[in-house]
PDB file of N, CA and C in Angstrom:
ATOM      1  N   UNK A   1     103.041  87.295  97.421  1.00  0.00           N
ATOM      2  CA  UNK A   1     104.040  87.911  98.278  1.00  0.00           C
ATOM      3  C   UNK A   1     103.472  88.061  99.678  1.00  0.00           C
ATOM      4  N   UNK A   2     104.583  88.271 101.002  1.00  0.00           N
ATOM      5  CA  UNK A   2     103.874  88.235 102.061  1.00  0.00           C
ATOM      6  C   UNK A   2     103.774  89.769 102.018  1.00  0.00           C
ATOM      7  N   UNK A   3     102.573  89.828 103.414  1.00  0.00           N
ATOM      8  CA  UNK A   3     102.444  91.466 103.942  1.00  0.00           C
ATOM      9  C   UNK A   3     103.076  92.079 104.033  1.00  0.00           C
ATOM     10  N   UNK A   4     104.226  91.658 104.047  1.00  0.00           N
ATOM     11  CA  UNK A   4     105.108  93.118 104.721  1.00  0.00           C
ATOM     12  C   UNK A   4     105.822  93.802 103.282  1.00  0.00           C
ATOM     13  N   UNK A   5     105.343  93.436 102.432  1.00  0.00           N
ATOM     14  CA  UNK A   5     105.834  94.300 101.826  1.00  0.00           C
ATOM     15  C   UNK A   5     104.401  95.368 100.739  1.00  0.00           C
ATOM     16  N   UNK A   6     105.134  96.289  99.790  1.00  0.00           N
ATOM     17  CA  UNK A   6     104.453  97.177  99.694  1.00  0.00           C
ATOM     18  C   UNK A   6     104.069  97.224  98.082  1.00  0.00           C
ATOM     19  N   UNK A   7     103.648  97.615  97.101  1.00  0.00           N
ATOM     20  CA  UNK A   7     103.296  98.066  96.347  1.00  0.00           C
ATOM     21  C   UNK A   7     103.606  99.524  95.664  1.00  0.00           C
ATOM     22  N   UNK A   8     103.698 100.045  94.823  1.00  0.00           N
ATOM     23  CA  UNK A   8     103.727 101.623  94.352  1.00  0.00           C
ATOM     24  C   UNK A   8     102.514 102.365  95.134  1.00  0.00           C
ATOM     25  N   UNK A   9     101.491 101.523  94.348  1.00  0.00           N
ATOM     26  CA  UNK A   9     100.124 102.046  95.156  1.00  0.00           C
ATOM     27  C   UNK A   9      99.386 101.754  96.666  1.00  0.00           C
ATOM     28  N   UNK A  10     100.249 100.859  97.571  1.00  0.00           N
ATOM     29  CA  UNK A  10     100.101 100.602  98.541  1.00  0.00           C
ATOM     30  C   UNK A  10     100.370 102.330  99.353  1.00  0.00           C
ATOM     31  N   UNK A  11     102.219 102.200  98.765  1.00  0.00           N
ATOM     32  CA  UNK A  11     102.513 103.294  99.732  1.00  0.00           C
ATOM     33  C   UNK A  11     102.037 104.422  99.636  1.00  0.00           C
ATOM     34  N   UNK A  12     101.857 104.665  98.377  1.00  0.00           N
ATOM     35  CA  UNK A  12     101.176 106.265  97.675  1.00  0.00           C
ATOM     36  C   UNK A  12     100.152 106.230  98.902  1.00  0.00           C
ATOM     37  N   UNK A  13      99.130 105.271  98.809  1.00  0.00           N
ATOM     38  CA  UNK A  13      97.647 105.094  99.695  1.00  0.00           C
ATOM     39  C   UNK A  13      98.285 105.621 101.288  1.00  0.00           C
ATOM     40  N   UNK A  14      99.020 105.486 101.490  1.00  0.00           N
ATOM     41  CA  UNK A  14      99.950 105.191 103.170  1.00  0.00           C
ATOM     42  C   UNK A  14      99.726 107.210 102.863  1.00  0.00           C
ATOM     43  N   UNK A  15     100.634 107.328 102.244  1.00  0.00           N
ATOM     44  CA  UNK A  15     101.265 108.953 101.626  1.00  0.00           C
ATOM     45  C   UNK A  15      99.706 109.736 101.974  1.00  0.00           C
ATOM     46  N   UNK A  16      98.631 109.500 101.076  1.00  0.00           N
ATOM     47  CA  UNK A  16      97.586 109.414 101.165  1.00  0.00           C
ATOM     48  C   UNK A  16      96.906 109.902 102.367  1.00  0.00           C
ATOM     49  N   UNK A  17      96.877 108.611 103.083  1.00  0.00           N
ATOM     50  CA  UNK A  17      96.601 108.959 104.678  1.00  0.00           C
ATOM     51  C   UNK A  17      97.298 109.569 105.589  1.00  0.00           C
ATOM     52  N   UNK A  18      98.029 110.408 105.174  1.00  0.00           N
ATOM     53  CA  UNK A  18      98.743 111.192 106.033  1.00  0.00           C
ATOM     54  C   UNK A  18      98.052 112.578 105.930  1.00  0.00           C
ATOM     55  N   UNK A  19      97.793 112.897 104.586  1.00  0.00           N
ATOM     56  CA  UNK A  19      97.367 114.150 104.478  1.00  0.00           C
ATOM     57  C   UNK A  19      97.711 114.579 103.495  1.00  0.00           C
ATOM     58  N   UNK A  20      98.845 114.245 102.555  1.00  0.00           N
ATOM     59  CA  UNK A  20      99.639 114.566 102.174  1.00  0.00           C
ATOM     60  C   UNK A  20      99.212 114.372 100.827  1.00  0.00           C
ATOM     61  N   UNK A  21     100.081 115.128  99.650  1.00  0.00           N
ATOM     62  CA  UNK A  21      99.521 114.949  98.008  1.00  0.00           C
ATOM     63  C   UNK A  21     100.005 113.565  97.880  1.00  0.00           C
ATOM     64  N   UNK A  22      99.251 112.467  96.913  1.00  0.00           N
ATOM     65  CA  UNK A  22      99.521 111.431  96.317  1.00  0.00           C
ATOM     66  C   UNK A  22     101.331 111.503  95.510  1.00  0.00           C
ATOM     67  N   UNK A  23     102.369 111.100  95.960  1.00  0.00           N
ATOM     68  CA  UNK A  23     102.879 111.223  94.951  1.00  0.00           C
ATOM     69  C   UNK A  23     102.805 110.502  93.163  1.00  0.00           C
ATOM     70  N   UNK A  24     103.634 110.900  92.615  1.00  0.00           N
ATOM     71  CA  UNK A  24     103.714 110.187  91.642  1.00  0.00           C
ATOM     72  C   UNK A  24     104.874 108.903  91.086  1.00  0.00           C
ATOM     73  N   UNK A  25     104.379 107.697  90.224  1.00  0.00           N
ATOM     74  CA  UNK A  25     105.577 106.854  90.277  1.00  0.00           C
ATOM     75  C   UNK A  25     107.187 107.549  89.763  1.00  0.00           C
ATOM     76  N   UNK A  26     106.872 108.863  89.299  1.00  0.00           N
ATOM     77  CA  UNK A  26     108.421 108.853  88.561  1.00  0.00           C
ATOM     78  C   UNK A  26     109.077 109.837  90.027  1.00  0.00           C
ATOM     79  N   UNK A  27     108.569 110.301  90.907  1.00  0.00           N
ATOM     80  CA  UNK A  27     109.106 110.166  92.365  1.00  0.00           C
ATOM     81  C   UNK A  27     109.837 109.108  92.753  1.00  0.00           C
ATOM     82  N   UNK A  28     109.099 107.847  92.745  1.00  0.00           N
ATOM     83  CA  UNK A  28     109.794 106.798  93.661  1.00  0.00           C
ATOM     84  C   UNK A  28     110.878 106.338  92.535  1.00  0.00           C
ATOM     85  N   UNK A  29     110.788 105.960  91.696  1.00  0.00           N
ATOM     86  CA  UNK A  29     111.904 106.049  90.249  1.00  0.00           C
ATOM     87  C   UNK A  29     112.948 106.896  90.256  1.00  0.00           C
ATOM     88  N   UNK A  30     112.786 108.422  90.596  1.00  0.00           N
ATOM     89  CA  UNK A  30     114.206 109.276  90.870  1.00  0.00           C
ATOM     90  C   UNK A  30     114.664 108.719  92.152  1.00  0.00           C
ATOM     91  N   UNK A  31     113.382 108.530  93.159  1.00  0.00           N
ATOM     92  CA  UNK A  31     114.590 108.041  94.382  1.00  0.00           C
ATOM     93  C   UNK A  31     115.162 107.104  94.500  1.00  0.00           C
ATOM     94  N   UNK A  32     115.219 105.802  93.485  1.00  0.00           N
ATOM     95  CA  UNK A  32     115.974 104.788  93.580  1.00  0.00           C
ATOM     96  C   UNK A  32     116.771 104.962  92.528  1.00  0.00           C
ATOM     97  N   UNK A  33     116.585 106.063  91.501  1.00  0.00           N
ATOM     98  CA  UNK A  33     117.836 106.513  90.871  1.00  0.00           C
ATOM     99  C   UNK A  33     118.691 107.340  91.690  1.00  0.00           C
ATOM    100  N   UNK A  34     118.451 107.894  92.418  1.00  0.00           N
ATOM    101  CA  UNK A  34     119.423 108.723  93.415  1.00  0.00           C
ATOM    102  C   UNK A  34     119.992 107.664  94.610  1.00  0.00           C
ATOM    103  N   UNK A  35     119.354 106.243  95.158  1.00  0.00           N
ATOM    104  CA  UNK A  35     119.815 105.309  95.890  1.00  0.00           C
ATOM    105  C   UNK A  35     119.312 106.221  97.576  1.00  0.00           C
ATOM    106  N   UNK A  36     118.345 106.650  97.137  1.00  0.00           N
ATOM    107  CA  UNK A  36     117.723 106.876  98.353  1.00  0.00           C
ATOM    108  C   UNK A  36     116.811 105.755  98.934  1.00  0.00           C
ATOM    109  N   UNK A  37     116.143 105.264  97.885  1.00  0.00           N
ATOM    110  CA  UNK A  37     115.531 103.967  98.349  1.00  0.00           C
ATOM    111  C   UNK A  37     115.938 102.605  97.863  1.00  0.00           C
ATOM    112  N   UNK A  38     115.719 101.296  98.157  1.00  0.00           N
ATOM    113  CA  UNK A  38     116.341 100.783  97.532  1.00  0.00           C
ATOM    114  C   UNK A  38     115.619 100.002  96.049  1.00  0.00           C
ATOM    115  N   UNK A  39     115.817  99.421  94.769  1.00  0.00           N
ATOM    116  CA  UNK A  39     115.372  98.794  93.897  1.00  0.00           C
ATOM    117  C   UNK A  39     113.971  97.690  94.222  1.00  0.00           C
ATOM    118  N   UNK A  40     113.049  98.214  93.850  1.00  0.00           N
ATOM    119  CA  UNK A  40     112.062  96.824  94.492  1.00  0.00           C
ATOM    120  C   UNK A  40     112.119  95.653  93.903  1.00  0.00           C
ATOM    121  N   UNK A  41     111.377  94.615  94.531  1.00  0.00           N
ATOM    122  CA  UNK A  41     111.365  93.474  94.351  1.00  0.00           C
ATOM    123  C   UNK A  41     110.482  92.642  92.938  1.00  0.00           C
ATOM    124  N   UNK A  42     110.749  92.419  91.939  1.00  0.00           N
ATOM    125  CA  UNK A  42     109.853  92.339  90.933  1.00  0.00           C
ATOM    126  C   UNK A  42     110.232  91.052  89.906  1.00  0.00           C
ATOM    127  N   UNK A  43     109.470  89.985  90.587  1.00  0.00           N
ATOM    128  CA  UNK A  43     109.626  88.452  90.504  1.00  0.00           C
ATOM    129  C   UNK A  43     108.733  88.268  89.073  1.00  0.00           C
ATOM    130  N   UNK A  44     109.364  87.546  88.027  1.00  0.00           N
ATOM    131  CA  UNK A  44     108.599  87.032  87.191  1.00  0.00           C
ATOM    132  C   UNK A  44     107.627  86.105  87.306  1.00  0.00           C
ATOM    133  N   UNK A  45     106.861  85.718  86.071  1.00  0.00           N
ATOM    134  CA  UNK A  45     105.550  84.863  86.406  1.00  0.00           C
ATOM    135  C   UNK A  45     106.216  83.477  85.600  1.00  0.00           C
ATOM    136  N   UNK A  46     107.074  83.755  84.913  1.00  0.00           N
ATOM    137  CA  UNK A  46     107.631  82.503  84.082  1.00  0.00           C
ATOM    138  C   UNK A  46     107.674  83.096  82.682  1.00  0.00           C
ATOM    139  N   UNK A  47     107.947  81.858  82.097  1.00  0.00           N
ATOM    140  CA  UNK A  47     108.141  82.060  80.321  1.00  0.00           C
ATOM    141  C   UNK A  47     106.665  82.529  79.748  1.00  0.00           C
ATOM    142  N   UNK A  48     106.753  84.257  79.473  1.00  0.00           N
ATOM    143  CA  UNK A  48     105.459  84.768  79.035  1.00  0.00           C
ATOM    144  C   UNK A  48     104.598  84.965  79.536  1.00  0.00           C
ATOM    145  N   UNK A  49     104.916  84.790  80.797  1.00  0.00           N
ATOM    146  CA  UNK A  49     103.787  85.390  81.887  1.00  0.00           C
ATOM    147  C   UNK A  49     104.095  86.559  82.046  1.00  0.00           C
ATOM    148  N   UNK A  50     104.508  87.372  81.972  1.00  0.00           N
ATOM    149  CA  UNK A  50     104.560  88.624  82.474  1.00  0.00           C
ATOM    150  C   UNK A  50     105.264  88.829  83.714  1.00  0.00           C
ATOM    151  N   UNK A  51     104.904  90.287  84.724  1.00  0.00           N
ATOM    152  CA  UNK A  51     105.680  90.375  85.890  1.00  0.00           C
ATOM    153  C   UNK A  51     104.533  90.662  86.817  1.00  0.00           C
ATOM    154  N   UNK A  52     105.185  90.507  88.198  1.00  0.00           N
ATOM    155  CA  UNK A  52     103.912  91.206  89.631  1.00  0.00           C
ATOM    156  C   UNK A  52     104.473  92.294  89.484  1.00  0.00           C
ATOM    157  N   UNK A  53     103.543  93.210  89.983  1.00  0.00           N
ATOM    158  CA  UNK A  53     103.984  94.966  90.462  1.00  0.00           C
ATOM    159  C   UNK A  53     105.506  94.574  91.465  1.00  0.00           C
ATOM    160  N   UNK A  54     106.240  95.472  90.884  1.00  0.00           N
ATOM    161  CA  UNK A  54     107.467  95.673  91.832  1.00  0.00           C
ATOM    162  C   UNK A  54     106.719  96.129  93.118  1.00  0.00           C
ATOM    163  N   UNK A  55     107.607  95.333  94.337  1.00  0.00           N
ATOM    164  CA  UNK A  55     107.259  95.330  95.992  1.00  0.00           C
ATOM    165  C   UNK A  55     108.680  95.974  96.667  1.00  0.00           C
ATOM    166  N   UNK A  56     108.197  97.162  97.370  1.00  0.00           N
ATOM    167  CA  UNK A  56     109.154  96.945  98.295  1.00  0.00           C
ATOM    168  C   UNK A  56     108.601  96.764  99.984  1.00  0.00           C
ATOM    169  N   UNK A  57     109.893  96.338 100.591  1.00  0.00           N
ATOM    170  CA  UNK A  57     109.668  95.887 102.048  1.00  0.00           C
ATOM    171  C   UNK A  57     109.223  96.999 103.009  1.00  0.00           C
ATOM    172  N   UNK A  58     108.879  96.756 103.853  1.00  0.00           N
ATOM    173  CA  UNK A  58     108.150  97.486 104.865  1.00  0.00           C
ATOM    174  C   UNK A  58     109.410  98.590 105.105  1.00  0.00           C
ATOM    175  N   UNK A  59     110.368  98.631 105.247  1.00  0.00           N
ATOM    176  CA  UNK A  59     111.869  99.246 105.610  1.00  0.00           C
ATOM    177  C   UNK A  59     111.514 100.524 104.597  1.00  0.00           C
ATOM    178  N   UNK A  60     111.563  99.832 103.833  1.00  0.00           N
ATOM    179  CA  UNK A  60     111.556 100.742 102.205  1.00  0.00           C
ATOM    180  C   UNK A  60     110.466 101.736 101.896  1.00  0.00           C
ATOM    181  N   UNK A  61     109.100 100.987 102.541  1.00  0.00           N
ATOM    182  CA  UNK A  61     107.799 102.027 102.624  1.00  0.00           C
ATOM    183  C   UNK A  61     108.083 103.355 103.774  1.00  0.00           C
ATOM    184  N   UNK A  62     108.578 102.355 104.832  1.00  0.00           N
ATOM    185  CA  UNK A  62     108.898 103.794 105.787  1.00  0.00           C
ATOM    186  C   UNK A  62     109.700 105.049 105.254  1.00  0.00           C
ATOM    187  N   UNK A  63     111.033 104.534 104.812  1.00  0.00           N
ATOM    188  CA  UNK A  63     111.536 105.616 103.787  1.00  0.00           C
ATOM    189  C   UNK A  63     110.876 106.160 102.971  1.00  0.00           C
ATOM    190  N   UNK A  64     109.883 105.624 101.980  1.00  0.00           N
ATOM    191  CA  UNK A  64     109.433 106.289 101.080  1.00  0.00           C
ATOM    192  C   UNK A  64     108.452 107.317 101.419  1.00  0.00           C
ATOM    193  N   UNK A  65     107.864 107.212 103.120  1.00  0.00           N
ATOM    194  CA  UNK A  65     106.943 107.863 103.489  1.00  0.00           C
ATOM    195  C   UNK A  65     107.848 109.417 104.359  1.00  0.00           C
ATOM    196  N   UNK A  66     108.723 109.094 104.730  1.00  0.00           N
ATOM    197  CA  UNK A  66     110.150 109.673 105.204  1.00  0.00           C
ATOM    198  C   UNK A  66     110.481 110.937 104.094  1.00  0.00           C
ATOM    199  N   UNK A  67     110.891 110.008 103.053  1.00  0.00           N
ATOM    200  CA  UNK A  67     110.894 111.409 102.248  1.00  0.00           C
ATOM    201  C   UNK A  67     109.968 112.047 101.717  1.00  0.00           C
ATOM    202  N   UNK A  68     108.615 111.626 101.501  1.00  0.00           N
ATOM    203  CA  UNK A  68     107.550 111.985 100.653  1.00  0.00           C
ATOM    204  C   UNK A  68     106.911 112.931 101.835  1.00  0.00           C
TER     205      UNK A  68
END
């Protein structure tokens, strides 16, 4: 995936450097159950490969840092 997008643990790390408590994943999970943020990006590897960590876009990290 390119840079601009983010990771669970990318942004937490972002959250992180602010000062701020680490959140947790079932945070970012209520907020895209509430449609505060939007669904990340989470591309398969193929037949039985498994998945990459859901990504969201840089847009999406700012929000997540916004509300967190």
């Amino acid at each position: 995936m390119s840079d601009d997008t983010y990771t669970f643990d990318a942004m937490a790390a972002l959250v992180v450097e602010r000062g701020l408590p680490a959140p947790g994943k079932r945070a970012a999970d209520g907020w895209v159950r509430m449609g505060l943020i939007d669904r990340p990006h989470r591309p398969g590897l193929g037949r039985a490969g498994g998945r990459e960590p859901r990504r969201w876009p840089a847009t999406q990290a700012a929000l997540f840092l916004a509300l967190h």
